[in-house]
Protein backbone atom coordinates (compact mmCIF):
# COMPACT_ATOMS: atom_id res chain seq x y z
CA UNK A 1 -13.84 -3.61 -42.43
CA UNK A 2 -11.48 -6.10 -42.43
CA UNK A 3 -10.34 -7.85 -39.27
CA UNK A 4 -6.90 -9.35 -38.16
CA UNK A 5 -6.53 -12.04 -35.42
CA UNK A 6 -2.94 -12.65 -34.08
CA UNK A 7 -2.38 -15.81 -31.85
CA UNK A 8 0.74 -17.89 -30.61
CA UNK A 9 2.76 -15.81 -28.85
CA UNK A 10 4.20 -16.40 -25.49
CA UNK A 11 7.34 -17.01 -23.30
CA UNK A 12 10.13 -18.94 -25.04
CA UNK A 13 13.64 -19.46 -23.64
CA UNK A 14 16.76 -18.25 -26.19
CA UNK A 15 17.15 -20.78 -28.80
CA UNK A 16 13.40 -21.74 -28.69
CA UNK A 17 10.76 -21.93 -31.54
CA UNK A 18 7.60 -20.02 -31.68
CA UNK A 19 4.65 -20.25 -34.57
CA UNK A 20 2.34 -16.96 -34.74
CA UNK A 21 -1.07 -17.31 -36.79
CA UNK A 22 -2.91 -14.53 -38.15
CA UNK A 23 -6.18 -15.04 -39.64
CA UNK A 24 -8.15 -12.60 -41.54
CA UNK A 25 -11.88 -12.33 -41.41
CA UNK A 26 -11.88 -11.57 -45.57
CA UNK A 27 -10.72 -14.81 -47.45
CA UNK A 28 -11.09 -12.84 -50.86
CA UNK A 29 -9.59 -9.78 -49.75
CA UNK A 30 -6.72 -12.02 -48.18
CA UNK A 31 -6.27 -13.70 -51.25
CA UNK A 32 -4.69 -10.79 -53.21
CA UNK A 33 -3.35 -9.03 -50.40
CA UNK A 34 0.18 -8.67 -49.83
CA UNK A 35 0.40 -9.60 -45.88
CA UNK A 36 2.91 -8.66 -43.43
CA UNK A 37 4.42 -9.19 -39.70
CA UNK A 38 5.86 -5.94 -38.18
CA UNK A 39 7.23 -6.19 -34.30
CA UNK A 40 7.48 -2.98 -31.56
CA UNK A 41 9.53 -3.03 -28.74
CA UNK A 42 9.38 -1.22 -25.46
CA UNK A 43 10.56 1.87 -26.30
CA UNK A 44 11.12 1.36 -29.53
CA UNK A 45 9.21 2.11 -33.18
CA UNK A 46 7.69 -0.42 -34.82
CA UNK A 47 9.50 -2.20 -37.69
CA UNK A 48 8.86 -4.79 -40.83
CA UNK A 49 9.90 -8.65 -39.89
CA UNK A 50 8.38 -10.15 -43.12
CA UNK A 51 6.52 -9.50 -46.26
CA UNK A 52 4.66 -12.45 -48.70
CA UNK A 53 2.87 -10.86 -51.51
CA UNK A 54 -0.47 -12.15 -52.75
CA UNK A 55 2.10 -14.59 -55.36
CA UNK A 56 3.68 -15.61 -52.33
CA UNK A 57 7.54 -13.27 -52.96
CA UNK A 58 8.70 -13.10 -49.14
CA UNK A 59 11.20 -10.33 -48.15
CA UNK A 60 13.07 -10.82 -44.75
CA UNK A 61 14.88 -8.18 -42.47
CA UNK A 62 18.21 -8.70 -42.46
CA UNK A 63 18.11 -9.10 -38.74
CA UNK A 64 15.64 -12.64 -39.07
CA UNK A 65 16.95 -13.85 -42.33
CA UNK A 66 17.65 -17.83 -42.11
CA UNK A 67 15.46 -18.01 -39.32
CA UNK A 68 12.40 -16.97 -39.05
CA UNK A 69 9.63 -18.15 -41.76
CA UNK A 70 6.19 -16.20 -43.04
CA UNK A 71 3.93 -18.61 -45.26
CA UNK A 72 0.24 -17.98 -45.82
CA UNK A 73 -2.76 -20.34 -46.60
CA UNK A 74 -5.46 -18.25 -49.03
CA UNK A 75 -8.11 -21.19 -48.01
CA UNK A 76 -7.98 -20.92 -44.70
CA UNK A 77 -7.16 -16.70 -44.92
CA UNK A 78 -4.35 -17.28 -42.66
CA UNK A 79 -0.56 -16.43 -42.47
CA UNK A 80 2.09 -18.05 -40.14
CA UNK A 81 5.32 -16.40 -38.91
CA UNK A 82 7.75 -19.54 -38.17
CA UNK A 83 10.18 -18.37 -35.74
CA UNK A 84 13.47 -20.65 -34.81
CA UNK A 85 16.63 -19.65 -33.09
CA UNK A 86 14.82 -17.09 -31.05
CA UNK A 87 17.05 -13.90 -29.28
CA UNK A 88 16.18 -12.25 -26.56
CA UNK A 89 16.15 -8.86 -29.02
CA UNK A 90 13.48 -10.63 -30.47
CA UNK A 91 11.25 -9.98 -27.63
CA UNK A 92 8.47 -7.60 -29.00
CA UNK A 93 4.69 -7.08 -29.94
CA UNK A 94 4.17 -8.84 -33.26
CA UNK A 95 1.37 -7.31 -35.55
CA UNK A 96 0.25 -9.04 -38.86
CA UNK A 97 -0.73 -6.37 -41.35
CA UNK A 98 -2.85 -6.54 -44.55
CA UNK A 99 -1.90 -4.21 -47.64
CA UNK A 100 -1.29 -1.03 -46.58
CA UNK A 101 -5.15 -0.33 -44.23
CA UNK A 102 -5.49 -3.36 -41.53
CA UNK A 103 -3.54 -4.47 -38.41
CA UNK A 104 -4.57 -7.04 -35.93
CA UNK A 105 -4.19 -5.99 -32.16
CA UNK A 106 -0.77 -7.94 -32.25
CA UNK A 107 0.58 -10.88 -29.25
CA UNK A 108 3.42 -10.83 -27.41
CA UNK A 109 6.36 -12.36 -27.82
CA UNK A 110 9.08 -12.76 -24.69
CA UNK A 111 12.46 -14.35 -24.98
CA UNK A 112 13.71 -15.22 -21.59
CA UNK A 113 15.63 -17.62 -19.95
């Protein structure tokens, strides 16, 4: 069983930066794993932000293209979301997923002034 650890969320005014970590307990599972962050709103489902495959090929939603940033470290079994330019529709639960079978317990992420 493979666990996922989400950290660095928190309350960010509208414009603001935010870095979310996600570190696997698995470095060799990690390591050829594509990896994912998927958000929720209230009310809302839940929906893909960001994909980097095990070769590191990211795909974007359209809605945080040119902003926001997933990288991932195989040493260290961790990937990052970089988010800049932060909306208030932003404003969610942010999960990091692993292939298609693990999700971490997710952070919030608030964008208020």
């Amino acid at each position: 069983q493979v666990q996922l650890v989400e950290s660095g969320g928190g309350l960010v005014q509208p414009g603001g930066s935010l870095r979310l970590s996600c570190l696997a307990s698995s470095r060799s599972i990690f390591r050829i794993s594509t990896m994912g962050w998927y958000r929720q709103a209230p009310g809302k489902q839940r929906e893909l932000v960001t994909t980097i495959t095990s070769g590191g090929t990211t795909n974007y939603a359209d809605s945080v293209k040119g902003r926001f940033a997933i990288s991932r470290d195989n040493a260290k079994a961790t990937i990052y979301l970089q988010m800049n330019s932060l909306k208030p529709e932003d404003g969610a639960v942010y999960y990091c997923r692993m292939g298609n079978n693990y999700w971490g317990q997710g952070t919030q992420v608030t964008v208020s002034s």
